[in-house]
Protein backbone atom coordinates (compact mmCIF):
# COMPACT_ATOMS: atom_id res chain seq x y z
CA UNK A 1 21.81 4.55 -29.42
CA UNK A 2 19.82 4.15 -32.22
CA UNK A 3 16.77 4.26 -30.47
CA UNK A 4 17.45 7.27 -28.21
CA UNK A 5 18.24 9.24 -32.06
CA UNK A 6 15.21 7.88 -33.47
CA UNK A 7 13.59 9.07 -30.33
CA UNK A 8 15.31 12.82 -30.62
CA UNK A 9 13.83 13.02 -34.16
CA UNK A 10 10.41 12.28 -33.09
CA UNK A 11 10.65 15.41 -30.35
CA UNK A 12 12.12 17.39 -32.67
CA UNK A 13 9.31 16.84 -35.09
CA UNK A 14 6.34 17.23 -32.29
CA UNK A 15 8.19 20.35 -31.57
CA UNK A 16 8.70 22.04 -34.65
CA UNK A 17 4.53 20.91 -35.58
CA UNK A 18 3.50 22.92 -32.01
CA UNK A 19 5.75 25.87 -33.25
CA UNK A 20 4.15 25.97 -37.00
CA UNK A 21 0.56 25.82 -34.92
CA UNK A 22 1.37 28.45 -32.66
CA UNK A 23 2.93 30.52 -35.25
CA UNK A 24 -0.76 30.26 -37.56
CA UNK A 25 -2.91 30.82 -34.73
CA UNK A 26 -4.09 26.98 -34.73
CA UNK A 27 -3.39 26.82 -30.92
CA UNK A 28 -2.38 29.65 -28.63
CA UNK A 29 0.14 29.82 -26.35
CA UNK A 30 -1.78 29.70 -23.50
CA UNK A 31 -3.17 26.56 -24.13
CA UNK A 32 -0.27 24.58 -24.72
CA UNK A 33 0.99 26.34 -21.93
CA UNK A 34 -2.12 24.80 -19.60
CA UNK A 35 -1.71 21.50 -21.60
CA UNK A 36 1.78 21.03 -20.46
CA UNK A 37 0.94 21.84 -16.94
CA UNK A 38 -1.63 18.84 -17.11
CA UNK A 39 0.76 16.60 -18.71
CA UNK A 40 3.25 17.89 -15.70
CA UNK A 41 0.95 17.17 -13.11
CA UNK A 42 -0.09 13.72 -14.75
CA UNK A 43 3.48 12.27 -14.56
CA UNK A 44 4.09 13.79 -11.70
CA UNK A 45 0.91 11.78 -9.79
CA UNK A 46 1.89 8.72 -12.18
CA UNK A 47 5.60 8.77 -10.56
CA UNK A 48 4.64 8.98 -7.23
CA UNK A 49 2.22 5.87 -7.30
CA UNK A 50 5.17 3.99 -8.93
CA UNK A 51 7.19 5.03 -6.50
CA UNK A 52 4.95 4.50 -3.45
CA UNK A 53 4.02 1.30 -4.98
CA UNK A 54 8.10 0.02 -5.40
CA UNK A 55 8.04 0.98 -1.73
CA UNK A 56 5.19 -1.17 -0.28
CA UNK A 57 6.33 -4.31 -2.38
CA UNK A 58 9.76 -3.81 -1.19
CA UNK A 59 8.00 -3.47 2.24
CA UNK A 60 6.16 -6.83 1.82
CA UNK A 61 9.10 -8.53 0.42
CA UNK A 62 11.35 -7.52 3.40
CA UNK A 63 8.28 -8.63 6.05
CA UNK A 64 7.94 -12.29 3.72
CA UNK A 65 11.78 -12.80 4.42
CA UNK A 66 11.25 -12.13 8.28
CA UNK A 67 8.76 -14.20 8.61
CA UNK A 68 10.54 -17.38 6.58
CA UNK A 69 13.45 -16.80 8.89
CA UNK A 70 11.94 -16.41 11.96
CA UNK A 71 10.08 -19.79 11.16
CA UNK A 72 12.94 -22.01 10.42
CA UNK A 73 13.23 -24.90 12.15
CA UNK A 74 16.83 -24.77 14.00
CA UNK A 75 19.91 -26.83 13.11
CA UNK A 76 20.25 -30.19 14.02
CA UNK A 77 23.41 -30.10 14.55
CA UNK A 78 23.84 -27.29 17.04
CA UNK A 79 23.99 -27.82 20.59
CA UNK A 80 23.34 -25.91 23.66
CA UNK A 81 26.22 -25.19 26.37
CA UNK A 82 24.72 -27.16 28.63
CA UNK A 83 24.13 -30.62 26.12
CA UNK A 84 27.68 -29.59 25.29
CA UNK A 85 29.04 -29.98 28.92
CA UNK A 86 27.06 -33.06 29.84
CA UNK A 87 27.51 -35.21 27.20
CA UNK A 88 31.81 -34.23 27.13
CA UNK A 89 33.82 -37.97 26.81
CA UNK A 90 35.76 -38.82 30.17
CA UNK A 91 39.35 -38.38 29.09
């Protein structure tokens, strides 16, 4: 909680700086306005490789666990139907 106020403050700050620049002339609108767009763009490409790359090792993972199954070796203990029927005890 702490951290999320601290964090709050800290925006708060950055924003009210941006406003006192725009306000003096220091920066104009319009390039805040292109800088944000960038910014935009940035996280956007930035979430998109996370995501894509959460996919493929999720992906890999899932094809590692298919493979370790599929190469098992089988249970010594299980029987087929047919060892099942000839090796039954004579009552």
């Amino acid at each position: 909680m702490h951290e999320q106020s601290s964090r709050s403050t800290a925006i708060e700050s950055k924003m009210n700086t941006i406003s006192t620049q725009v306000r003096t002339g220091e920066v104009s609108a319009q390039d805040l306005f292109e800088k944000q767009k960038a910014y935009s763009t940035d996280v956007t490409k930035s979430s998109l490789t996370r995501g894509i790359l959460r996919k493929t090792a999720a992906f890999l993972l899932l094809i590692t666990v298919v493979v370790t199954y599929t190469q098992m070796p089988a249970s010594r203990k299980s029987k087929s139907d047919a060892e099942k029927i000839a090796f039954r005890p004579d009552p």
